[in-house]
Protein backbone atom coordinates (compact mmCIF):
# COMPACT_ATOMS: atom_id res chain seq x y z
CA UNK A 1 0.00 0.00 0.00
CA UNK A 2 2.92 2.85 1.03
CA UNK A 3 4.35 1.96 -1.77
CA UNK A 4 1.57 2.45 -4.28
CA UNK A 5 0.96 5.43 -2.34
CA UNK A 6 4.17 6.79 -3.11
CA UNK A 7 3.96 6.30 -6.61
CA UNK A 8 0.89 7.84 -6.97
CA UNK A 9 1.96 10.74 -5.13
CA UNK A 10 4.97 11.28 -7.28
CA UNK A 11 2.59 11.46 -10.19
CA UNK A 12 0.45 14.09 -8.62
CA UNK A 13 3.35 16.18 -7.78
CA UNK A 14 4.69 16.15 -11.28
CA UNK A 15 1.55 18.79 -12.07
CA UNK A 16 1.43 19.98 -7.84
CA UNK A 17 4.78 20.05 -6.17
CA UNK A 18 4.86 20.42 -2.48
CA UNK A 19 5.35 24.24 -2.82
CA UNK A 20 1.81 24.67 -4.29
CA UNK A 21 -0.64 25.54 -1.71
CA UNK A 22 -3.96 26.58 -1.74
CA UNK A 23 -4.89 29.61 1.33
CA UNK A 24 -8.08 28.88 3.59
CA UNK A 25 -9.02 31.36 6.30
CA UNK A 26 -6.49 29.85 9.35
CA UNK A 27 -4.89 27.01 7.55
CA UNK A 28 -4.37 26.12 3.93
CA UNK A 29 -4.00 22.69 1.88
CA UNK A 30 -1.53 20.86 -0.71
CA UNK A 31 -2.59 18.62 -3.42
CA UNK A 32 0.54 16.81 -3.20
CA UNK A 33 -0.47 15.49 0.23
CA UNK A 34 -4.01 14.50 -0.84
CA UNK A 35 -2.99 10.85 -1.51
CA UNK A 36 -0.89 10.38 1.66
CA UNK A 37 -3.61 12.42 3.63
CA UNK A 38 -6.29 9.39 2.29
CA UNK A 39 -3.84 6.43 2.49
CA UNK A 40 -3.31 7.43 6.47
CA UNK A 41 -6.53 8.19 8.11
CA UNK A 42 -8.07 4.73 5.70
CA UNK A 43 -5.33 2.72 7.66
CA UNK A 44 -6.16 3.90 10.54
CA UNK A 45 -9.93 3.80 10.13
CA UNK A 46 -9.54 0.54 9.44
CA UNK A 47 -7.11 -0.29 11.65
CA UNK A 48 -8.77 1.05 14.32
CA UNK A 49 -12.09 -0.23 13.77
CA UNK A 50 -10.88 -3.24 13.39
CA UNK A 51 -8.84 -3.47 16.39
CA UNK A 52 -6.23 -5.89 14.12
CA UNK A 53 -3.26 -4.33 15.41
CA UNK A 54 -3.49 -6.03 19.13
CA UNK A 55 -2.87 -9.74 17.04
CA UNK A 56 0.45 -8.55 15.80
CA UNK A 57 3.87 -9.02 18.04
CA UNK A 58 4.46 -6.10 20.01
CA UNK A 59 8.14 -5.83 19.00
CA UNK A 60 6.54 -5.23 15.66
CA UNK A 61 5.06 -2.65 16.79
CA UNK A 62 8.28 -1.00 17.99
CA UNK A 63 10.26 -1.30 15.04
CA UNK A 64 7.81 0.51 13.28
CA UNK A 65 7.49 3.40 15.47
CA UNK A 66 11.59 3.06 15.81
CA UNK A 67 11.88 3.56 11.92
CA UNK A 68 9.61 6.12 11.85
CA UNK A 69 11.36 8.07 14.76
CA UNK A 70 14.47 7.19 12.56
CA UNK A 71 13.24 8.64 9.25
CA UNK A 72 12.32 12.02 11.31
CA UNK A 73 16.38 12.45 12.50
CA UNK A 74 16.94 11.89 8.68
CA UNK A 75 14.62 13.93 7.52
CA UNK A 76 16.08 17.00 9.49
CA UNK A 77 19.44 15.95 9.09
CA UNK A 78 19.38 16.06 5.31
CA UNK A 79 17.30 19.02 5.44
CA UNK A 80 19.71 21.42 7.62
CA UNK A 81 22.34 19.85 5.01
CA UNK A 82 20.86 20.99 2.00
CA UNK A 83 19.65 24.22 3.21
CA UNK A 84 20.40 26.86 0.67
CA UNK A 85 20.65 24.78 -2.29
CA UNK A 86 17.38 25.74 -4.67
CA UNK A 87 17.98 23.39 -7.41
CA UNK A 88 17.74 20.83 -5.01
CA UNK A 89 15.59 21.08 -2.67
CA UNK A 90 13.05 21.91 -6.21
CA UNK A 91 13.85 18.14 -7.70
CA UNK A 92 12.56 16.66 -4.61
CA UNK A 93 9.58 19.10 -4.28
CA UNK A 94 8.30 17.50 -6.92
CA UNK A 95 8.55 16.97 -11.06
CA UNK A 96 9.77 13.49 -13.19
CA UNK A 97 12.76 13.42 -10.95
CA UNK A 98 14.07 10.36 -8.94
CA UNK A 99 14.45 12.72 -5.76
CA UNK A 100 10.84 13.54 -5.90
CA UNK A 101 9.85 9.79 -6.15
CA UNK A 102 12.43 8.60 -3.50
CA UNK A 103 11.03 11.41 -1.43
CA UNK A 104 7.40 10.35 -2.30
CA UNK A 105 8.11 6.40 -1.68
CA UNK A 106 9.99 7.05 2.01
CA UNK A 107 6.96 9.09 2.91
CA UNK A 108 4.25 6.91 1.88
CA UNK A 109 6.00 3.97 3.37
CA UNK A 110 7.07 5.75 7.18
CA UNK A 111 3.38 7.14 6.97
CA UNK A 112 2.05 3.30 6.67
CA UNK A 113 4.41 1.94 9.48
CA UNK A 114 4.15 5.17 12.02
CA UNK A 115 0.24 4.74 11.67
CA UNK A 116 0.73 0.92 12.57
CA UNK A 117 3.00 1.82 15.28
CA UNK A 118 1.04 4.21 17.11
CA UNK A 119 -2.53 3.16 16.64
CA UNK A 120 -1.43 -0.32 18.02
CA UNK A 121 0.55 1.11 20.81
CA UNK A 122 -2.57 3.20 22.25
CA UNK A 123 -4.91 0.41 21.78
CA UNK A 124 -2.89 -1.95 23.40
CA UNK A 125 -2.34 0.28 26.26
CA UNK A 126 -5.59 2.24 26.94
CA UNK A 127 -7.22 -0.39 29.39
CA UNK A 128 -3.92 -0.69 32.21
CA UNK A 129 -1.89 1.72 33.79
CA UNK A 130 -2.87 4.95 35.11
CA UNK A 131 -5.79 6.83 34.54
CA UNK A 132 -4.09 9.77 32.77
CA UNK A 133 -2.71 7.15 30.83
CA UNK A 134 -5.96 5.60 29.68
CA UNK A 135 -7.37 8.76 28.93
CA UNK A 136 -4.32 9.97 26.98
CA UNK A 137 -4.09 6.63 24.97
CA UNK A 138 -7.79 6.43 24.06
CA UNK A 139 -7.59 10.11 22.90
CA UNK A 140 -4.62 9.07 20.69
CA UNK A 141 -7.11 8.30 17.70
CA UNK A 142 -8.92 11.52 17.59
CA UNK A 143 -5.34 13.18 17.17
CA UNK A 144 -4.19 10.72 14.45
CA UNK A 145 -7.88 12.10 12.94
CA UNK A 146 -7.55 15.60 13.79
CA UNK A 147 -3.78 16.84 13.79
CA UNK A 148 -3.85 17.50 9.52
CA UNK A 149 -5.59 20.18 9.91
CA UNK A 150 -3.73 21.07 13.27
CA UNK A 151 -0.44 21.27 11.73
CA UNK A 152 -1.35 22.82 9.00
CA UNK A 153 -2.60 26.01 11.19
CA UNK A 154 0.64 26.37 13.07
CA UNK A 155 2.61 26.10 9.86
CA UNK A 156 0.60 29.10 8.35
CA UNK A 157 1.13 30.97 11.85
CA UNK A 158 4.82 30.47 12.14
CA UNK A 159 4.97 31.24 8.26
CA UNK A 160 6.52 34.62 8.55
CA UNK A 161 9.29 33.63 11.37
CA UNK A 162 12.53 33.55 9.45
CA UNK A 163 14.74 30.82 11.09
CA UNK A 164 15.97 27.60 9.10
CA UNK A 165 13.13 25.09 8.04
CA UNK A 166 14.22 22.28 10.49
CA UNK A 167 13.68 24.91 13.31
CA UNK A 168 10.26 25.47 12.14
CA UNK A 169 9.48 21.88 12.04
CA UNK A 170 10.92 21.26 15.45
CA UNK A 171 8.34 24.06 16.60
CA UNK A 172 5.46 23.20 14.48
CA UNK A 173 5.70 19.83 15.65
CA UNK A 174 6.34 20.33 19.77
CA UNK A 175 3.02 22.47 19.37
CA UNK A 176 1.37 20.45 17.69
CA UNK A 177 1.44 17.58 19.66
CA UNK A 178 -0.87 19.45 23.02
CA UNK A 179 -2.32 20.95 20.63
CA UNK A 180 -4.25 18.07 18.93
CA UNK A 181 -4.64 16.22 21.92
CA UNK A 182 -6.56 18.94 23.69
CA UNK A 183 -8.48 19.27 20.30
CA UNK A 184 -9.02 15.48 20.41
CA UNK A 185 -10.27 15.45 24.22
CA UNK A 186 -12.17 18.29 23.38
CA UNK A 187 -14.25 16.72 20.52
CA UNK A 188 -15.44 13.66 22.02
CA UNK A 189 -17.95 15.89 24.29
CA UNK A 190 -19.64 16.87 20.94
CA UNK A 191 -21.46 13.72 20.03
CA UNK A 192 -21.77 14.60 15.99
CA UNK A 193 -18.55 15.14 16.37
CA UNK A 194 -17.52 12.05 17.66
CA UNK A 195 -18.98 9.94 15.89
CA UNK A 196 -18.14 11.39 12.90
CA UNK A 197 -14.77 10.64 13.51
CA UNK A 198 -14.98 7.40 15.56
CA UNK A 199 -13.43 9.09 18.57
């Protein structure tokens, strides 16, 4: 699946690179994420309504949050490292180049295995340990629901800070993370709105 994902996505960013962006009122949206954006929250629908993950081994489960953890310190390494260079960073924004589709493929694929990782790790631990743990794990699906759009309004806010990209990432994601939880707590008091989502 990640990796027909990433194919597909490659295609779409041939006509939509990643710098294309289309301005809502607080947030705005990429085409070039549209197929990753359906491939995740499917999995995890499905994954979570089918509760599947709690058959699999839970060093399984590990690895895949541990390569997805490990793609992240990648990520920002080779971005401070090619910081500056346009010509670049362009071929793996997007176009027929084999940046963009090595780009598109390790995306796809990390998306797949951190939405394995995660969902399975909240599930399996929502019923034991401490309250505050139960109540953070069993919000951990409305965030994997919610936090697109989330993200997406703290990247537009921190927009006009000029620091290096990995900085803003670093930021965007540390307040993210509250961010989407309170959001998720939040929601499951509205009943449309939970079970809209399956919160």
């Amino acid at each position: 699946g990640g990796v027909a994902v990433g194919c597909i996505s490659w295609l779409v960013r041939i006509w939509h690179p990643l710098d294309e962006r289309f301005d809502l009122a607080f947030t705005y949206v990429k085409p070039a994420r549209y197929p990753q954006y359906l491939f995740n929250f499917g999995l995890g629908a499905v994954l979570a309504r089918a509760k599947s993950t709690l058959k699999i081994d839970e060093r399984a489960e590990r690895a895949c949050v541990a390569v997805s953890c490990a793609w992240m310190l990648v990520f920002l390494v080779a971005r401070a490292h090619i910081e500056g260079d346009h010509a670049l960073i362009a071929a793996f924004k997007g176009g027929r180049t084999l940046q963009s589709l090595g780009l598109c493929l390790c995306e796809s694929l990390v998306c797949g295995l951190a939405t394995f990782g995660l969902i399975s790790g909240s599930m399996r631990h929502a019923s034991y340990h401490s309250r505050l743990s139960r109540r953070l794990s069993s919000a951990t699906f409305g965030v994997y629901m919610l936090h697109i759009p989330v993200v997406m309004f703290w990247q537009t806010l921190l927009q006009p800070w000029d620091v290096q990209g990995s900085i803003k990432w670093v930021a965007v994601t540390l307040l993210s993370l509250p961010s989407s939880f309170v959001l998720s707590l939040a929601s499951r008091a509205v009943p449309v709105v939970n079970t809209c989502l399956g919160l």
